[in-house]
Structures are given as structure tokens and as C-alpha cells.
N, C-alpha and C. Protein backbone atom coordinates (compact mmCIF):
# COMPACT_ATOMS: atom_id res chain seq x y z
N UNK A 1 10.69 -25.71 26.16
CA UNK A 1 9.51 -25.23 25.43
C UNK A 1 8.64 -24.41 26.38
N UNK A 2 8.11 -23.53 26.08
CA UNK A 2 7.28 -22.52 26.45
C UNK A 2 6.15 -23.45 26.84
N UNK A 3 5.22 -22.81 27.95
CA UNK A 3 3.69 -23.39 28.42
C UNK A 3 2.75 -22.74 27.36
N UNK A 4 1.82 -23.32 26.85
CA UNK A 4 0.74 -22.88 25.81
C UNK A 4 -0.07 -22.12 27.01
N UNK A 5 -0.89 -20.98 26.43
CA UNK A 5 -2.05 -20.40 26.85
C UNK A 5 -3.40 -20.42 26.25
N UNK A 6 -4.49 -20.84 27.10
CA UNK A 6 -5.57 -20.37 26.03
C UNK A 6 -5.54 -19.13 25.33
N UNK A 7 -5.92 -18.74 24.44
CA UNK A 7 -5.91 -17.78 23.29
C UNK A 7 -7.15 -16.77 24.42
N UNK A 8 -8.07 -17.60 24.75
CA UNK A 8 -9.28 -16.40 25.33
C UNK A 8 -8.74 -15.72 26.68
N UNK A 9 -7.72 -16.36 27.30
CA UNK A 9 -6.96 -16.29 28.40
C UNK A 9 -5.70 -14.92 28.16
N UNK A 10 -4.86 -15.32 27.19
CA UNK A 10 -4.00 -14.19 26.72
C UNK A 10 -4.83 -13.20 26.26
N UNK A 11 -5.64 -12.94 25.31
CA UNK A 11 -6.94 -11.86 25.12
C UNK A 11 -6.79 -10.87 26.00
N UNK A 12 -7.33 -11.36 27.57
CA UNK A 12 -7.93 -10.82 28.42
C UNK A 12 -7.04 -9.75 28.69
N UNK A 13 -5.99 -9.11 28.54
CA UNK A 13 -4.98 -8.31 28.83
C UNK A 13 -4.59 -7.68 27.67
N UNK A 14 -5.00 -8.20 26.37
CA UNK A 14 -4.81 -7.64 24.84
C UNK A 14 -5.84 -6.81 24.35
N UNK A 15 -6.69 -5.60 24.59
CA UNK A 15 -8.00 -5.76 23.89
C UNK A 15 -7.94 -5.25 22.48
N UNK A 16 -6.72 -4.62 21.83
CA UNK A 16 -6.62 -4.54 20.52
C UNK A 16 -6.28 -5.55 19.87
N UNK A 17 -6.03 -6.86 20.29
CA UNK A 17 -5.81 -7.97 19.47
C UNK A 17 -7.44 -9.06 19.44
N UNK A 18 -7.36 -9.79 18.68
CA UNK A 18 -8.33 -11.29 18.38
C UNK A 18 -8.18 -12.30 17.82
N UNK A 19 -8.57 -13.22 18.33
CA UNK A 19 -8.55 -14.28 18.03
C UNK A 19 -8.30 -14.90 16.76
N UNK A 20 -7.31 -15.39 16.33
CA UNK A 20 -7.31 -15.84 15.16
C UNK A 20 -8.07 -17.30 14.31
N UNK A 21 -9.10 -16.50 13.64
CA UNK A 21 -9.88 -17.54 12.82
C UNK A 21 -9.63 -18.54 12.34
N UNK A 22 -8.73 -19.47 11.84
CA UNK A 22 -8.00 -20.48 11.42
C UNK A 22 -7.62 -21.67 12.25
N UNK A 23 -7.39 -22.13 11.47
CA UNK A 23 -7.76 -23.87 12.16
C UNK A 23 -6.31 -23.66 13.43
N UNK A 24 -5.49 -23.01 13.60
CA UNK A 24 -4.62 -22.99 15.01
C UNK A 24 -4.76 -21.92 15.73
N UNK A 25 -4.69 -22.03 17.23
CA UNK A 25 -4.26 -21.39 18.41
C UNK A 25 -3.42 -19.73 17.73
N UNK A 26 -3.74 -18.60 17.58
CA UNK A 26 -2.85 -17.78 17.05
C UNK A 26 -3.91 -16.50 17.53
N UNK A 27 -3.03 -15.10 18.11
CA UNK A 27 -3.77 -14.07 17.93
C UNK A 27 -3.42 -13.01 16.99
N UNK A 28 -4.12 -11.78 16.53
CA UNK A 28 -4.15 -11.38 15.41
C UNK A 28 -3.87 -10.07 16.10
N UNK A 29 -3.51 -9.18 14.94
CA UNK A 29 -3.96 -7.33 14.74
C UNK A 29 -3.60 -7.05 13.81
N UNK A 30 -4.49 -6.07 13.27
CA UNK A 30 -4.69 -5.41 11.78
C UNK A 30 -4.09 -3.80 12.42
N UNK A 31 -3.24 -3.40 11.88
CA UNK A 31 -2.68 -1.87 12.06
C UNK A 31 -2.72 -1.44 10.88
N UNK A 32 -3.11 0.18 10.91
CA UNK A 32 -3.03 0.96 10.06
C UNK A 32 -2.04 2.75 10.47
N UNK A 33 -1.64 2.80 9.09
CA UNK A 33 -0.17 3.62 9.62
C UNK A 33 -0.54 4.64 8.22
N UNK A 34 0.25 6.02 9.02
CA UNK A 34 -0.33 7.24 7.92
C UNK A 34 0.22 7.38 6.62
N UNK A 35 1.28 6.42 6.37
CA UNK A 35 1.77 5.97 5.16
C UNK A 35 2.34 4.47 5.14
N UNK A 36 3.52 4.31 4.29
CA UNK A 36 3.81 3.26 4.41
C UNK A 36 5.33 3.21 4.82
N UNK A 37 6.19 4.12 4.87
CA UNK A 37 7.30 4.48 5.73
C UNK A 37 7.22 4.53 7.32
N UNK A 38 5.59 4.96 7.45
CA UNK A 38 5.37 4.72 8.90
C UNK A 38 5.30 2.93 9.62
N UNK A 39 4.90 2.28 8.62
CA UNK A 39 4.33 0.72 8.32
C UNK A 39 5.44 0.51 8.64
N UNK A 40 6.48 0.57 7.34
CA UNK A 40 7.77 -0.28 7.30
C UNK A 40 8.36 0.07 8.99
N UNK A 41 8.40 1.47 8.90
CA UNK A 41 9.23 1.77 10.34
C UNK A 41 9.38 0.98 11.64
N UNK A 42 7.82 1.03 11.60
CA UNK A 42 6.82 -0.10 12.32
C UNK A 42 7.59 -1.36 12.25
N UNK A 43 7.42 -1.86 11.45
CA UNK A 43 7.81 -3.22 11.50
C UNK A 43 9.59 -3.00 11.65
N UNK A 44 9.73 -2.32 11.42
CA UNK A 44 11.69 -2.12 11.74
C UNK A 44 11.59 -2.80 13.21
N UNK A 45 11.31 -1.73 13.54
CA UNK A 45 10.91 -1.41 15.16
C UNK A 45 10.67 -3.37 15.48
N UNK A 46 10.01 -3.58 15.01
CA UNK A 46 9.30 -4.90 15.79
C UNK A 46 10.03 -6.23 15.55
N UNK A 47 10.82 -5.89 14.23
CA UNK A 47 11.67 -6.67 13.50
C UNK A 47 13.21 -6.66 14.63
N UNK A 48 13.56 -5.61 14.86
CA UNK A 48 14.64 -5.74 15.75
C UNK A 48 14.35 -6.70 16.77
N UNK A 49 13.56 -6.47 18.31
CA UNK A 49 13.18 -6.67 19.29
C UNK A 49 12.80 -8.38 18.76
N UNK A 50 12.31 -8.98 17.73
CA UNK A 50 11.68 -10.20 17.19
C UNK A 50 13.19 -11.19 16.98
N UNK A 51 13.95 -10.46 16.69
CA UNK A 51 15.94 -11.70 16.41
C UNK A 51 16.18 -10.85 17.44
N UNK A 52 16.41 -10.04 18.18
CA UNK A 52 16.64 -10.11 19.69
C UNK A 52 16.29 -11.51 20.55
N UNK A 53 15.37 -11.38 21.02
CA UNK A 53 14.24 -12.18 21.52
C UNK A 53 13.83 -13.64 20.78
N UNK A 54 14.60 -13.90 19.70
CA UNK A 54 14.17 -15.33 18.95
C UNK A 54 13.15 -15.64 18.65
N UNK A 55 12.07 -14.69 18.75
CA UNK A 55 10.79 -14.86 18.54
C UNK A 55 9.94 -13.84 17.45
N UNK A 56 9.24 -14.35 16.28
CA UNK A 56 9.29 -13.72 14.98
C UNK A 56 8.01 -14.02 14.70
N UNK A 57 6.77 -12.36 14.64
CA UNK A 57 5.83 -12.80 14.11
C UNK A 57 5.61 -13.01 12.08
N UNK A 58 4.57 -13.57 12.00
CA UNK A 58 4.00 -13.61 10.71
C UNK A 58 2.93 -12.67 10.49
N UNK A 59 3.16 -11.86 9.08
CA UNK A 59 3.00 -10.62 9.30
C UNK A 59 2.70 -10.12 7.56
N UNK A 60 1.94 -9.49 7.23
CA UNK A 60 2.00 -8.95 6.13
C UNK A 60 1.71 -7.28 5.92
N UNK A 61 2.41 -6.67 4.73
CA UNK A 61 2.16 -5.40 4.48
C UNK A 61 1.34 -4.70 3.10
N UNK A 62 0.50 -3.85 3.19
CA UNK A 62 0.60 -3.32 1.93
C UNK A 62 -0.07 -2.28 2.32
N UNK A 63 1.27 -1.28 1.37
CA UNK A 63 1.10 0.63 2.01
C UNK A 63 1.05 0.49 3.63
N UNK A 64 0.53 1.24 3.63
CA UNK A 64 0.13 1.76 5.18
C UNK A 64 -0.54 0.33 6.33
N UNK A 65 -0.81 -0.86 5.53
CA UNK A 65 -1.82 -1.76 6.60
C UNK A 65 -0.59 -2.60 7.02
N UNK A 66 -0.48 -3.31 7.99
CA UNK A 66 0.09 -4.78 8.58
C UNK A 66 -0.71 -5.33 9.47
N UNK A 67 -0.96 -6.66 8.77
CA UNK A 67 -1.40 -7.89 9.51
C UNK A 67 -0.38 -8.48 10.61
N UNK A 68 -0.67 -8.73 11.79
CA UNK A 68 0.11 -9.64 12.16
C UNK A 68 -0.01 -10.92 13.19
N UNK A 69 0.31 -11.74 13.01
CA UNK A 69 -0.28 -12.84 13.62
C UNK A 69 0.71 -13.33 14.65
N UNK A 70 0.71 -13.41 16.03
CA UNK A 70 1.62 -14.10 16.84
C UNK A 70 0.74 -15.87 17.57
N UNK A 71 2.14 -16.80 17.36
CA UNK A 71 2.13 -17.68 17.69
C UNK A 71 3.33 -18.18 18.00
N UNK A 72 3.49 -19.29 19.03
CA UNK A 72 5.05 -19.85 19.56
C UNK A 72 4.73 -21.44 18.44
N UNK A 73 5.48 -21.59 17.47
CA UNK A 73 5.40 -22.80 16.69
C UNK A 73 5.12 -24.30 17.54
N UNK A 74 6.41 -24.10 18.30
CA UNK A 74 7.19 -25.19 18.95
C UNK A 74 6.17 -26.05 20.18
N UNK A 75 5.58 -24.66 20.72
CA UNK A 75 4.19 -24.95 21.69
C UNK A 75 2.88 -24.90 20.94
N UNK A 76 2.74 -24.88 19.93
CA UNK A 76 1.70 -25.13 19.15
C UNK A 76 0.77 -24.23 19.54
N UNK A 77 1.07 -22.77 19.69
CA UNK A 77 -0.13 -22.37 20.45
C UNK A 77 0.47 -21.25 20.68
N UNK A 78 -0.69 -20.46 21.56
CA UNK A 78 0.01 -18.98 22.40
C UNK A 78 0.17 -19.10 23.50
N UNK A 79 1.62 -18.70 24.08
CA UNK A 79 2.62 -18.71 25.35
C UNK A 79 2.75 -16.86 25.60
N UNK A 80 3.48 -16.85 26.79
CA UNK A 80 4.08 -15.80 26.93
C UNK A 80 5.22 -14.83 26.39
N UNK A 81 5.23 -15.50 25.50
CA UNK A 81 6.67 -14.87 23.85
C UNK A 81 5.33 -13.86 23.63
N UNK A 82 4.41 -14.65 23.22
CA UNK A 82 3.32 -13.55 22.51
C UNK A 82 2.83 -13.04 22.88
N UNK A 83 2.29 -13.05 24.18
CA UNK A 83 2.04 -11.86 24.84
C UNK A 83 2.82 -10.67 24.90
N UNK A 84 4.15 -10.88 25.87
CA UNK A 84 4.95 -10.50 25.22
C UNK A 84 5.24 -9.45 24.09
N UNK A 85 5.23 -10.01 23.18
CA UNK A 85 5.59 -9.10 21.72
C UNK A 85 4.62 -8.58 21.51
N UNK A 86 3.34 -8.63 21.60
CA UNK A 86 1.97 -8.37 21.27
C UNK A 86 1.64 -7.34 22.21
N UNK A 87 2.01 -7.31 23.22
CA UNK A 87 2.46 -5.53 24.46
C UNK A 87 3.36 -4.85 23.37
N UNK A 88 4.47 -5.22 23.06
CA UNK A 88 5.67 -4.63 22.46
C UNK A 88 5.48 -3.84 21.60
N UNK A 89 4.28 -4.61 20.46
CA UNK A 89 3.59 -4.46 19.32
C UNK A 89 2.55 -3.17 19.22
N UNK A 90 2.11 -3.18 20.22
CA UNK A 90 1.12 -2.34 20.88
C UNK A 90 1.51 -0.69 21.36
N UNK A 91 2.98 -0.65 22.00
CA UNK A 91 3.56 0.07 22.67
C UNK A 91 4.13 0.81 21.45
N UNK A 92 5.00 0.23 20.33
CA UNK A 92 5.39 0.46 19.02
C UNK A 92 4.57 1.36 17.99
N UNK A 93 3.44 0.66 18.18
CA UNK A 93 2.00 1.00 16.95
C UNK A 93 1.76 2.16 17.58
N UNK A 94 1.27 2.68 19.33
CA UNK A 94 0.93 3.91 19.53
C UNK A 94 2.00 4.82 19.20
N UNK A 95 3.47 4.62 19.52
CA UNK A 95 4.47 5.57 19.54
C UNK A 95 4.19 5.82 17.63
N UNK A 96 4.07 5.37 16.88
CA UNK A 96 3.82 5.38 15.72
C UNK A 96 2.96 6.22 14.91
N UNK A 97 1.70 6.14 16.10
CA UNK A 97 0.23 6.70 15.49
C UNK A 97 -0.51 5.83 14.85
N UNK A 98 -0.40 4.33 15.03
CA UNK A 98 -1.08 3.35 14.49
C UNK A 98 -2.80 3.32 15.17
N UNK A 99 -3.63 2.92 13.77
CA UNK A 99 -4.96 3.05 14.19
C UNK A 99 -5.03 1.75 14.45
């Protein structure tokens, strides 16, 4: 099992992500994409690298927006998977043109 991180701790290296409001350990980002082929693409993209890697965020779409929330289940919390993917995520969204 992965080591948990504080959430304000992983942050500190994320500044397009936050804290997720809800009763667990989880960080967030809201992306916006110039359609929704760009969205889906997006998530192609993130969807591969996520069953690569065994590690799969929760995530929603509609048109052009995706929510997405990273957390490691198993560690109850945020580890270095999510950091991790949440760089990945980041690196993806600019090559994209994500706001």
C-alpha cells in the first residue's frame, strides 16, 4: 500500500488543483476544453496512462467541462499515484488547451 499524504502537503506542488470539499482526503480540478472532442480526447489521453499505471481517477464530463477527482482508495487518502497523475493531468490539459 502506498504512504498517504496530507492533501495541503501534495497541493504545494499542484497549484491548479484543490482541495476536495467532502468528507475524504481527495484533490480536485475542474478543466475546460474548446469543445467536447477536445474533453473526450482529454480524457483518452488520461484514460490510457490510468490502466497503464493501475491507477484510475473519478471524473465527470459534460461538453467541453471535466471534473476530476484523484484519490488512492486503498490508502484512504492522497499518495504519490496522485500526484503523479495529477502532473500527468496537467501536462495533458495544457498540450490540449485546457483552461
Amino acid at each position: 500500500m502506498a504512504d498517504r499524504i496530507d492533501v495541503a502537503e501534495a497541493l504545494k506542488g499542484l497549484p491548479l488543483w484543490r482541495a476536495h470539499e467532502g468528507d475524504r482526503p481527495a484533490i480536485v480540478r475542474k478543466l475546460t476544453f474548446a469543445d467536447f472532442n477536445a474533453a473526450f480526447g482529454f480524457m483518452t489521453r488520461v484514460a490510457l496512462l490510468a490502466d497503464k499505471v493501475d491507477h484510475h481517477p473519478e471524473w465527470s464530463n459534460v461538453y467541453n467541462r471535466v471534473e476530476v477527482l484523484l484519490t488512492t482508495h486503498d490508502a484512504d487518502g492522497v499518495t504519490q499515484k496522485d500526484i503523479d497523475m495529477a502532473r500527468f493531468i496537467d501536462e495533458a490539459a495544457g498540450a490540449m488547451g485546457a483552461k
